[in-house]
PDB file of N, CA and C in Angstrom:
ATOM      1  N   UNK A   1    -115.786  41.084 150.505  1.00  0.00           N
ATOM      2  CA  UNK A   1    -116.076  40.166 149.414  1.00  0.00           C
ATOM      3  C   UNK A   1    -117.066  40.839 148.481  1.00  0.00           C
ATOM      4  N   UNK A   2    -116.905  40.972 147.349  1.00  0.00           N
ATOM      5  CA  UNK A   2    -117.577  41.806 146.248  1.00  0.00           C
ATOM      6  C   UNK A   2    -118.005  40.252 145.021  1.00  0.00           C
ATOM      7  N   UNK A   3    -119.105  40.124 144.923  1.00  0.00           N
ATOM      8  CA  UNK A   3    -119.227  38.880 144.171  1.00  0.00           C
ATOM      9  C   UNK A   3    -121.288  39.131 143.866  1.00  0.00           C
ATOM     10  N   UNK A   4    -121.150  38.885 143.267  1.00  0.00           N
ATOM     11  CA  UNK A   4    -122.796  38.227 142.216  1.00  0.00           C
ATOM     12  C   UNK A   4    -123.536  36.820 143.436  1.00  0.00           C
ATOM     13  N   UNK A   5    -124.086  37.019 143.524  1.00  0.00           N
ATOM     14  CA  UNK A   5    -125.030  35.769 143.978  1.00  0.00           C
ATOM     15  C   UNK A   5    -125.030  34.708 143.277  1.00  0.00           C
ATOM     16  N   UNK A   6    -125.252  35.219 141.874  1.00  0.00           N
ATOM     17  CA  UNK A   6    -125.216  34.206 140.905  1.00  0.00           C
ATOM     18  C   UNK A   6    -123.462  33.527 140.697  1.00  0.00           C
ATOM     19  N   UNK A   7    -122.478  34.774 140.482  1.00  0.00           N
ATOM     20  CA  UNK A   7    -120.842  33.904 140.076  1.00  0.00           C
ATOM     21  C   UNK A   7    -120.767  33.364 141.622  1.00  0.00           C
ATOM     22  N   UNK A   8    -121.309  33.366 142.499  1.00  0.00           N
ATOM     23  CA  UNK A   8    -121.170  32.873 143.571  1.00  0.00           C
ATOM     24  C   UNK A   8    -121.588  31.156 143.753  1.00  0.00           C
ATOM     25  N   UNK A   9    -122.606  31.882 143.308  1.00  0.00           N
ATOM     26  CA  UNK A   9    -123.226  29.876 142.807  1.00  0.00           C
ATOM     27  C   UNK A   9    -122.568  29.562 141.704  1.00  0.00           C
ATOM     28  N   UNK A  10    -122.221  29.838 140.906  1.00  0.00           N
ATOM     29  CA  UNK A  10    -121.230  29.212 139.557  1.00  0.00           C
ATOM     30  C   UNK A  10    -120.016  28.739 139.832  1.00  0.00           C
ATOM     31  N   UNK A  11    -119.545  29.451 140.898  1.00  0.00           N
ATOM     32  CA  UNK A  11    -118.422  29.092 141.417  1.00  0.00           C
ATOM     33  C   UNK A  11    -118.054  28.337 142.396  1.00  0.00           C
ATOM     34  N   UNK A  12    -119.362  28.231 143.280  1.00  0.00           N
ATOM     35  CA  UNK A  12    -119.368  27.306 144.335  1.00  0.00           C
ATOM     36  C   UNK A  12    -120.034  25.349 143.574  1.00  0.00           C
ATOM     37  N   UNK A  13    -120.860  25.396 142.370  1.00  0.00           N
ATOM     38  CA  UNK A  13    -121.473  24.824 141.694  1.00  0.00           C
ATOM     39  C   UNK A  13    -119.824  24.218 141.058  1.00  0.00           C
ATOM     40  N   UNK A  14    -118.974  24.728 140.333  1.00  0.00           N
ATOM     41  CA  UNK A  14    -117.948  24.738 139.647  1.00  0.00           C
ATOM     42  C   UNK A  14    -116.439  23.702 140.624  1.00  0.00           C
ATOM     43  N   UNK A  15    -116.743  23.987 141.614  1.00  0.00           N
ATOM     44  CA  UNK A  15    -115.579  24.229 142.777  1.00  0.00           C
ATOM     45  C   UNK A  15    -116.058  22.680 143.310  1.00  0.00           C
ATOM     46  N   UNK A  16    -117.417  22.182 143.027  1.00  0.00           N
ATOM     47  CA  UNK A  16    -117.820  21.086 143.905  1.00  0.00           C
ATOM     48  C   UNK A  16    -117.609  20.054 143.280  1.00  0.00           C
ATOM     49  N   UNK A  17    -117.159  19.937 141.886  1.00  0.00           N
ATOM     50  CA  UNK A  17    -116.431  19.011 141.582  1.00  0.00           C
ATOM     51  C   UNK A  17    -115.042  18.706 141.116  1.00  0.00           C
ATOM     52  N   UNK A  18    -114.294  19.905 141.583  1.00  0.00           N
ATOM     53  CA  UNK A  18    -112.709  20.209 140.884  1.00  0.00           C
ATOM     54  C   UNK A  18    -111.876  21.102 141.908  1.00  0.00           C
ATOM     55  N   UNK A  19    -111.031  21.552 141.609  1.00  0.00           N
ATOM     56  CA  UNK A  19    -109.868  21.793 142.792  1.00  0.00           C
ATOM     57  C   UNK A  19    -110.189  23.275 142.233  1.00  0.00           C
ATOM     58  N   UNK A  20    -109.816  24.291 142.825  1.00  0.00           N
ATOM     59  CA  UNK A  20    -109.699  25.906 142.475  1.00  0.00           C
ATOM     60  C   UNK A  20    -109.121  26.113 141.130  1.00  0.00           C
ATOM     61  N   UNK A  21    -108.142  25.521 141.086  1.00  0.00           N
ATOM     62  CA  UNK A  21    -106.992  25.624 139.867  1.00  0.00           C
ATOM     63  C   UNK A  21    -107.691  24.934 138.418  1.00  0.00           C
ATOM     64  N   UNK A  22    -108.883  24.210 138.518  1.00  0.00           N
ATOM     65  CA  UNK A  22    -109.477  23.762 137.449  1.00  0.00           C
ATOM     66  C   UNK A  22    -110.887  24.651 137.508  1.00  0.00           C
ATOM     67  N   UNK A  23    -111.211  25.059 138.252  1.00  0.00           N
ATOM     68  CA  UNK A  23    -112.279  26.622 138.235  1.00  0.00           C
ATOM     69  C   UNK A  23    -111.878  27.889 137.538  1.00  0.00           C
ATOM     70  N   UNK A  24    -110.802  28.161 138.077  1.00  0.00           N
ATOM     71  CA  UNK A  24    -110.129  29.315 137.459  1.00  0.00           C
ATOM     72  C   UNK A  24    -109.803  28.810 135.560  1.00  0.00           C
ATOM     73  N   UNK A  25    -108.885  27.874 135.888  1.00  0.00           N
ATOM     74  CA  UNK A  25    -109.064  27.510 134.151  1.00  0.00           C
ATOM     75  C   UNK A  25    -110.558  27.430 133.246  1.00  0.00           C
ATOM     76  N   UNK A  26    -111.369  26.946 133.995  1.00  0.00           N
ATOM     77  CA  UNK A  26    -112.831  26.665 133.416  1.00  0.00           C
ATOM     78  C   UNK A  26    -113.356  27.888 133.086  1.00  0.00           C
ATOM     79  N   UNK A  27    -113.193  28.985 134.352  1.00  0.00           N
ATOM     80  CA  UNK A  27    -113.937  30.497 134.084  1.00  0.00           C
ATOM     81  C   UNK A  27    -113.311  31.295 133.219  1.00  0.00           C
ATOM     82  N   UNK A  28    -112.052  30.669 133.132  1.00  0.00           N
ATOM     83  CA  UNK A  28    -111.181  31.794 131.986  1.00  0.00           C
ATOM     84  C   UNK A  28    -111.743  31.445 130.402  1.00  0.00           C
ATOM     85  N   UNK A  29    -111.279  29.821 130.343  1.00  0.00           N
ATOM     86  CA  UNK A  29    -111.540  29.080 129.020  1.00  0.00           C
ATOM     87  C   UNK A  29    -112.797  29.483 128.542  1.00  0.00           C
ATOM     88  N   UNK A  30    -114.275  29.355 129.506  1.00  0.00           N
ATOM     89  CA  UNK A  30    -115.280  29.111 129.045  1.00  0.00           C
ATOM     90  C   UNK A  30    -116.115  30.496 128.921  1.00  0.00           C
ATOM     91  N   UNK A  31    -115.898  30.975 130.333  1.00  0.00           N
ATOM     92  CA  UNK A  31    -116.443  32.228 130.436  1.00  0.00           C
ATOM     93  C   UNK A  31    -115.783  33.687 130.605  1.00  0.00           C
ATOM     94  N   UNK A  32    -114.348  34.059 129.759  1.00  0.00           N
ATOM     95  CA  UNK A  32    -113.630  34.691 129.790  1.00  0.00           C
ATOM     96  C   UNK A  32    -113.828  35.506 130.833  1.00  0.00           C
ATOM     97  N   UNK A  33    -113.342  35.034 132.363  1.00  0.00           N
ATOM     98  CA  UNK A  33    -113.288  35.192 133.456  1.00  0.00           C
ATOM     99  C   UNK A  33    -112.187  35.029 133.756  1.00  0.00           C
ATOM    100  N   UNK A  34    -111.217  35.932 134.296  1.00  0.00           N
ATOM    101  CA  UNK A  34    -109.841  35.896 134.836  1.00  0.00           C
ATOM    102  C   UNK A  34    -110.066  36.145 136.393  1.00  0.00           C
ATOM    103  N   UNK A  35    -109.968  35.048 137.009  1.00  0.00           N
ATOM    104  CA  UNK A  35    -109.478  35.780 138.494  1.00  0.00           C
ATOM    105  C   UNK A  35    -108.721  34.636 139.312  1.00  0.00           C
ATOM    106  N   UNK A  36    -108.585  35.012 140.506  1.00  0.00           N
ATOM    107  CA  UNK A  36    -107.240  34.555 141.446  1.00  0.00           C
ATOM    108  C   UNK A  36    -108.093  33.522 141.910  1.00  0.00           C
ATOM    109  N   UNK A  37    -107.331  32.265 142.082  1.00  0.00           N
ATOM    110  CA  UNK A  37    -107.632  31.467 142.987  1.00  0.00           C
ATOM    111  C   UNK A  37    -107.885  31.562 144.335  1.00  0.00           C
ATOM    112  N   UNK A  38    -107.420  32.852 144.851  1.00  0.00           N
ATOM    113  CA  UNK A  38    -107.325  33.033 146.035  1.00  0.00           C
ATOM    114  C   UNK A  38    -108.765  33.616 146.181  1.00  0.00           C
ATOM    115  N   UNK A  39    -108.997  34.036 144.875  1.00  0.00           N
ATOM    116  CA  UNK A  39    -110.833  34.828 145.439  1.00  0.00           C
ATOM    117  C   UNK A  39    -111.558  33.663 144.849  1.00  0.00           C
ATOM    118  N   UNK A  40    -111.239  32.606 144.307  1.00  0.00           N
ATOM    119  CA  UNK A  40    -112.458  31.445 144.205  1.00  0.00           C
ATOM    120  C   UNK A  40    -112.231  30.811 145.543  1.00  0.00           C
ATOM    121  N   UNK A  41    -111.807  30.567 146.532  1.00  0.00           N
ATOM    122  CA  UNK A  41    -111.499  30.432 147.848  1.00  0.00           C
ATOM    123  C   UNK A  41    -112.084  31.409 148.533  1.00  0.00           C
ATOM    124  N   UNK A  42    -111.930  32.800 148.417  1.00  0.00           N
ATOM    125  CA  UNK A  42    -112.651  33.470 149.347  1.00  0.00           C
ATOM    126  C   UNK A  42    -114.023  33.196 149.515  1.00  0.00           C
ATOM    127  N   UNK A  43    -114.787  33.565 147.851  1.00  0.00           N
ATOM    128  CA  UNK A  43    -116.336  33.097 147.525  1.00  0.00           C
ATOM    129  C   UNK A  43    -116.557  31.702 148.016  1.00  0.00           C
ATOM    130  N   UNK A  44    -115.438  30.773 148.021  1.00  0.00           N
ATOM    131  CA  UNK A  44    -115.991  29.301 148.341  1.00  0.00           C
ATOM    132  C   UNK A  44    -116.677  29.557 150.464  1.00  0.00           C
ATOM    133  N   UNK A  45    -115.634  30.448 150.925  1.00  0.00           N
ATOM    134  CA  UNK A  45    -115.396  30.341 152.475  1.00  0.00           C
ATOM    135  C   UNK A  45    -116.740  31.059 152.754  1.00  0.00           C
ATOM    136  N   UNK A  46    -117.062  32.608 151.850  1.00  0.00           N
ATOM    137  CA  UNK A  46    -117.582  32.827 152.172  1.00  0.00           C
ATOM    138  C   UNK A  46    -119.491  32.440 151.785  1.00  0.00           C
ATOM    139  N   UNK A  47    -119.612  31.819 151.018  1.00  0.00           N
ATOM    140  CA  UNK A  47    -120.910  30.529 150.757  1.00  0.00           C
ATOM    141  C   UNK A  47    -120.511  29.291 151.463  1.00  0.00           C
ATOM    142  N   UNK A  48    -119.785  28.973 151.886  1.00  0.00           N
ATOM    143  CA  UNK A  48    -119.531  27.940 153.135  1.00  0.00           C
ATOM    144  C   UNK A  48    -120.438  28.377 154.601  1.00  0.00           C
ATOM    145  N   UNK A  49    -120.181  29.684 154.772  1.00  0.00           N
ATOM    146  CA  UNK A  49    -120.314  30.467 156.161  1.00  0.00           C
ATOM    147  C   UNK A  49    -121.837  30.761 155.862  1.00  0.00           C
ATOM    148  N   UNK A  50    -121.825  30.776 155.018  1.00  0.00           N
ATOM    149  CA  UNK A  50    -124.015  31.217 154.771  1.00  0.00           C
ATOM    150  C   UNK A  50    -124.324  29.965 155.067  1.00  0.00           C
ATOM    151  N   UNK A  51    -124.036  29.149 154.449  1.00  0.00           N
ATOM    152  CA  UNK A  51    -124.738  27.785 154.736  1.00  0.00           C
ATOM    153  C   UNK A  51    -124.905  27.033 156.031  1.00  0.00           C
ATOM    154  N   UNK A  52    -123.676  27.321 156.722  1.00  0.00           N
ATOM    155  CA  UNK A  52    -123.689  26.884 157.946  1.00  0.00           C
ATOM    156  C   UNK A  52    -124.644  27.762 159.072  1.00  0.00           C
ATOM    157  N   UNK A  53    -124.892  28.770 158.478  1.00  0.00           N
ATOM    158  CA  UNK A  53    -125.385  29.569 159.359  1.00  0.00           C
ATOM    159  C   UNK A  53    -127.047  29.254 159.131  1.00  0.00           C
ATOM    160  N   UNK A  54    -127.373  29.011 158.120  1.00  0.00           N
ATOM    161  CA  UNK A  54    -128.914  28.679 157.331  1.00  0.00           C
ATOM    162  C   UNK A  54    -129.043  27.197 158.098  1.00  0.00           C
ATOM    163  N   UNK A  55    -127.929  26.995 158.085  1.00  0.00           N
ATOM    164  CA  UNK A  55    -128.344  24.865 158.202  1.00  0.00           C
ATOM    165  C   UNK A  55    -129.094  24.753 159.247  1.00  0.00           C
ATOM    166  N   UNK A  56    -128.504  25.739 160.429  1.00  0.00           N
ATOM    167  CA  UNK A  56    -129.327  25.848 161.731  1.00  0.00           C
ATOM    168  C   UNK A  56    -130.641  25.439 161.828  1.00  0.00           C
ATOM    169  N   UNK A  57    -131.492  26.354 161.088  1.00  0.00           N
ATOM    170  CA  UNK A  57    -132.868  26.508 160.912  1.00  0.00           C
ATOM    171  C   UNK A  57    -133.526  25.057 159.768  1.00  0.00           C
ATOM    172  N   UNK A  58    -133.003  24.584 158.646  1.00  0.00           N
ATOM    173  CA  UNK A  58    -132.909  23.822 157.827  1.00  0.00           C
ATOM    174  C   UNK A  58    -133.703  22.126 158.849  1.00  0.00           C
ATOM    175  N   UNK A  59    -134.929  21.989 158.127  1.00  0.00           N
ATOM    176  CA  UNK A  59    -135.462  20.435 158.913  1.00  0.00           C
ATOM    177  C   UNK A  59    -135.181  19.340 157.833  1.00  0.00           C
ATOM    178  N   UNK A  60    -134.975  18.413 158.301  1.00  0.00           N
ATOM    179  CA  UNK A  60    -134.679  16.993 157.218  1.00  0.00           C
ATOM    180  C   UNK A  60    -135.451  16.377 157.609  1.00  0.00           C
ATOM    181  N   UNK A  61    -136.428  15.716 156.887  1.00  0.00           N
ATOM    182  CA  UNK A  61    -137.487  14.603 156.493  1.00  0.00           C
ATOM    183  C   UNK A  61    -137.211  13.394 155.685  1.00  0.00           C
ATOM    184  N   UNK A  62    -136.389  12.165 156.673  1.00  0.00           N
ATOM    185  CA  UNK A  62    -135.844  11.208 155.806  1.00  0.00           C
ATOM    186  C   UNK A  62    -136.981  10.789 154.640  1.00  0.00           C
ATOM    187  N   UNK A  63    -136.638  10.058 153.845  1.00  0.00           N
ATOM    188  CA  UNK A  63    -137.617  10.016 152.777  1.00  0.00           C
ATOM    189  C   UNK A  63    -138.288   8.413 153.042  1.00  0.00           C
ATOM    190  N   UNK A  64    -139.631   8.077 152.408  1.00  0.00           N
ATOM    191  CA  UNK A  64    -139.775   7.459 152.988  1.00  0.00           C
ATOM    192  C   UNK A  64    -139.968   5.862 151.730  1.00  0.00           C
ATOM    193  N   UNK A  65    -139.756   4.645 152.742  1.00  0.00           N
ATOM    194  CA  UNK A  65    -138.941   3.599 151.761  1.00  0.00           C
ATOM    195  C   UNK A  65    -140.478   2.663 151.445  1.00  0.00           C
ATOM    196  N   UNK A  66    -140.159   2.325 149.963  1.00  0.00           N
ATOM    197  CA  UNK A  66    -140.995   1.451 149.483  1.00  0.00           C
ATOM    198  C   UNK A  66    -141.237   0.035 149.771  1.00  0.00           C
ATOM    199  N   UNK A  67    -140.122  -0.700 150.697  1.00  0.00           N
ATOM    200  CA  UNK A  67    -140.068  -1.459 151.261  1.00  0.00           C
ATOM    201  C   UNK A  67    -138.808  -1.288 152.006  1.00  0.00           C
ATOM    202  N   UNK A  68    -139.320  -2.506 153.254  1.00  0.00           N
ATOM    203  CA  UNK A  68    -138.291  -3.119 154.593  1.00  0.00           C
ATOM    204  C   UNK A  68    -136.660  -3.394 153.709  1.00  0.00           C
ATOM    205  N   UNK A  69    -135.612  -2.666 154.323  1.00  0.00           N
ATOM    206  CA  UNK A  69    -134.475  -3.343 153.402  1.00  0.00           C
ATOM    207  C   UNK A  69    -134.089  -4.176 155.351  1.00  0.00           C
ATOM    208  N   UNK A  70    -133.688  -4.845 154.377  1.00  0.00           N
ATOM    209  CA  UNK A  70    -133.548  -6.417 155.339  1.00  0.00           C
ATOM    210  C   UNK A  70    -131.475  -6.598 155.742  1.00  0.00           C
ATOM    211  N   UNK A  71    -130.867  -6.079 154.714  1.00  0.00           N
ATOM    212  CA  UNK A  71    -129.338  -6.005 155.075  1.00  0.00           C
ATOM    213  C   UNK A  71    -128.539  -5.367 153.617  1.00  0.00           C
ATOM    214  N   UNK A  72    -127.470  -4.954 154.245  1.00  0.00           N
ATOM    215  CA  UNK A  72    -126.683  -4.061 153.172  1.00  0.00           C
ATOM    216  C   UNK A  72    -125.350  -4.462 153.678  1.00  0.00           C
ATOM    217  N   UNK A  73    -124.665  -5.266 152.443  1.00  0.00           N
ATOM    218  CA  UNK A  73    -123.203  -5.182 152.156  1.00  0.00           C
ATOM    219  C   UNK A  73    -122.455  -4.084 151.497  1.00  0.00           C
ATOM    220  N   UNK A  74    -121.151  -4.110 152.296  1.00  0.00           N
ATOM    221  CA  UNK A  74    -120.159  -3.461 151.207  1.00  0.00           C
ATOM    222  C   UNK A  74    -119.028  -4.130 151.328  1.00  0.00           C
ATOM    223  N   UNK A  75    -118.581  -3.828 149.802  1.00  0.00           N
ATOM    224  CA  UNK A  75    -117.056  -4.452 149.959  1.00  0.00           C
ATOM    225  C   UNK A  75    -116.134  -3.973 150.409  1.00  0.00           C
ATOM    226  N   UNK A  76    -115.109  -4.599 150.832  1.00  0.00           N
ATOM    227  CA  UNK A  76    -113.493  -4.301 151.088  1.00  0.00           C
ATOM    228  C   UNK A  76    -112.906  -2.722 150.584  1.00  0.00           C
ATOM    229  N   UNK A  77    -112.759  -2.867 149.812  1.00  0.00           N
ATOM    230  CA  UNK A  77    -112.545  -1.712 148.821  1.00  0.00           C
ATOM    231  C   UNK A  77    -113.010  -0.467 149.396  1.00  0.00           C
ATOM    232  N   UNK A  78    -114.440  -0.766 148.813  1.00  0.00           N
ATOM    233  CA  UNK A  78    -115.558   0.539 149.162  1.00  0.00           C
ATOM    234  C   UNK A  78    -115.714   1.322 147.935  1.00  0.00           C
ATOM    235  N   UNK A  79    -115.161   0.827 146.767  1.00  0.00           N
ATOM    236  CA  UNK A  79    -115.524   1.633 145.566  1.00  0.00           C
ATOM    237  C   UNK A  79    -116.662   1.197 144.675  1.00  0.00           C
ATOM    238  N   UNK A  80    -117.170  -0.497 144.822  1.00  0.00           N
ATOM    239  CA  UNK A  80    -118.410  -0.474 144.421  1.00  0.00           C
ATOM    240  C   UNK A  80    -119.488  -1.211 145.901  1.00  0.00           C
ATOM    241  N   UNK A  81    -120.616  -0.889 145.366  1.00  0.00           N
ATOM    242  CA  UNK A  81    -121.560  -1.597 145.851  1.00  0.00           C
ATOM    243  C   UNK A  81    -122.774  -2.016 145.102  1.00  0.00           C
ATOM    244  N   UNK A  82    -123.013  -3.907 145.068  1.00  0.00           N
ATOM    245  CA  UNK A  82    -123.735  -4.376 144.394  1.00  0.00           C
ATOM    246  C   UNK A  82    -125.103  -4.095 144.911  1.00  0.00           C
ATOM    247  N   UNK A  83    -125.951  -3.460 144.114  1.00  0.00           N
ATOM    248  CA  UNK A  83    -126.989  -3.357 145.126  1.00  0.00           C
ATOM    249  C   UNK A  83    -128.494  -3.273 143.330  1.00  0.00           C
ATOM    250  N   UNK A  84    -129.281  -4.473 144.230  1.00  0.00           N
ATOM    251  CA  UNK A  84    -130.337  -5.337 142.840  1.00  0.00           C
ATOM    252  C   UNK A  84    -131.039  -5.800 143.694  1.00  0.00           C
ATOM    253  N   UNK A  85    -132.245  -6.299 143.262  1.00  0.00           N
ATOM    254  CA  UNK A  85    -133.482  -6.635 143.531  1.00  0.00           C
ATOM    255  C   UNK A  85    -133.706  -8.110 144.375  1.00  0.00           C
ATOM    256  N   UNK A  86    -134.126  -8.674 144.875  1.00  0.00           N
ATOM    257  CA  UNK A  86    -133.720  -9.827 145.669  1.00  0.00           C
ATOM    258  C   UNK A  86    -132.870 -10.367 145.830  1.00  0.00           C
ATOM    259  N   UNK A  87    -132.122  -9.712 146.154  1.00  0.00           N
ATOM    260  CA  UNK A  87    -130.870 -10.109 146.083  1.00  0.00           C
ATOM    261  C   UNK A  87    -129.899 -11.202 145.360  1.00  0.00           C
ATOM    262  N   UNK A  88    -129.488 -10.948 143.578  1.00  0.00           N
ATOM    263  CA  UNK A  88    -129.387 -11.385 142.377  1.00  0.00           C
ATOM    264  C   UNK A  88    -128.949 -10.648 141.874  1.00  0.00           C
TER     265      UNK A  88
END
């Protein structure tokens, strides 16, 4: 894998909200960047494999809440959730 750190993050940054096939169009259109889908996939697998390997070590510190939440709905669906101040 031959890649920039940086087109690595552009591409992994790029890739996290669109399919390969709209990366490749984006890097061509925007940043006259031609390349294969098959190597925005490679760069994706291979910044996949760093991360997992980093996560190891990686501590999480839930954050901490300004107040007691008391209950949480969701709807049916699952595409919205009403969520307001005393519940109103």
């Amino acid at each position: 894998m031959t890649s920039t750190p940086m087109f690595a993050k552009q591409v992994s940054s790029k890739l996290a909200y669109g399919a390969a096939r709209e990366v490749q169009r984006d890097l061509a259109e925007n940043h006259s960047r031609f390349v294969a889908v098959s190597y925005i996939q490679r760069i994706s697998g291979a910044v996949a494999s760093i991360i997992e390997a980093k996560e190891e070590s990686w501590n999480y510190v839930p954050p901490k809440m300004d107040a007691l939440i008391n209950s949480v709905a969701i709807g049916l669906d699952g595409t919205c959730m009403l969520l307001c101040d005393n519940g109103l």
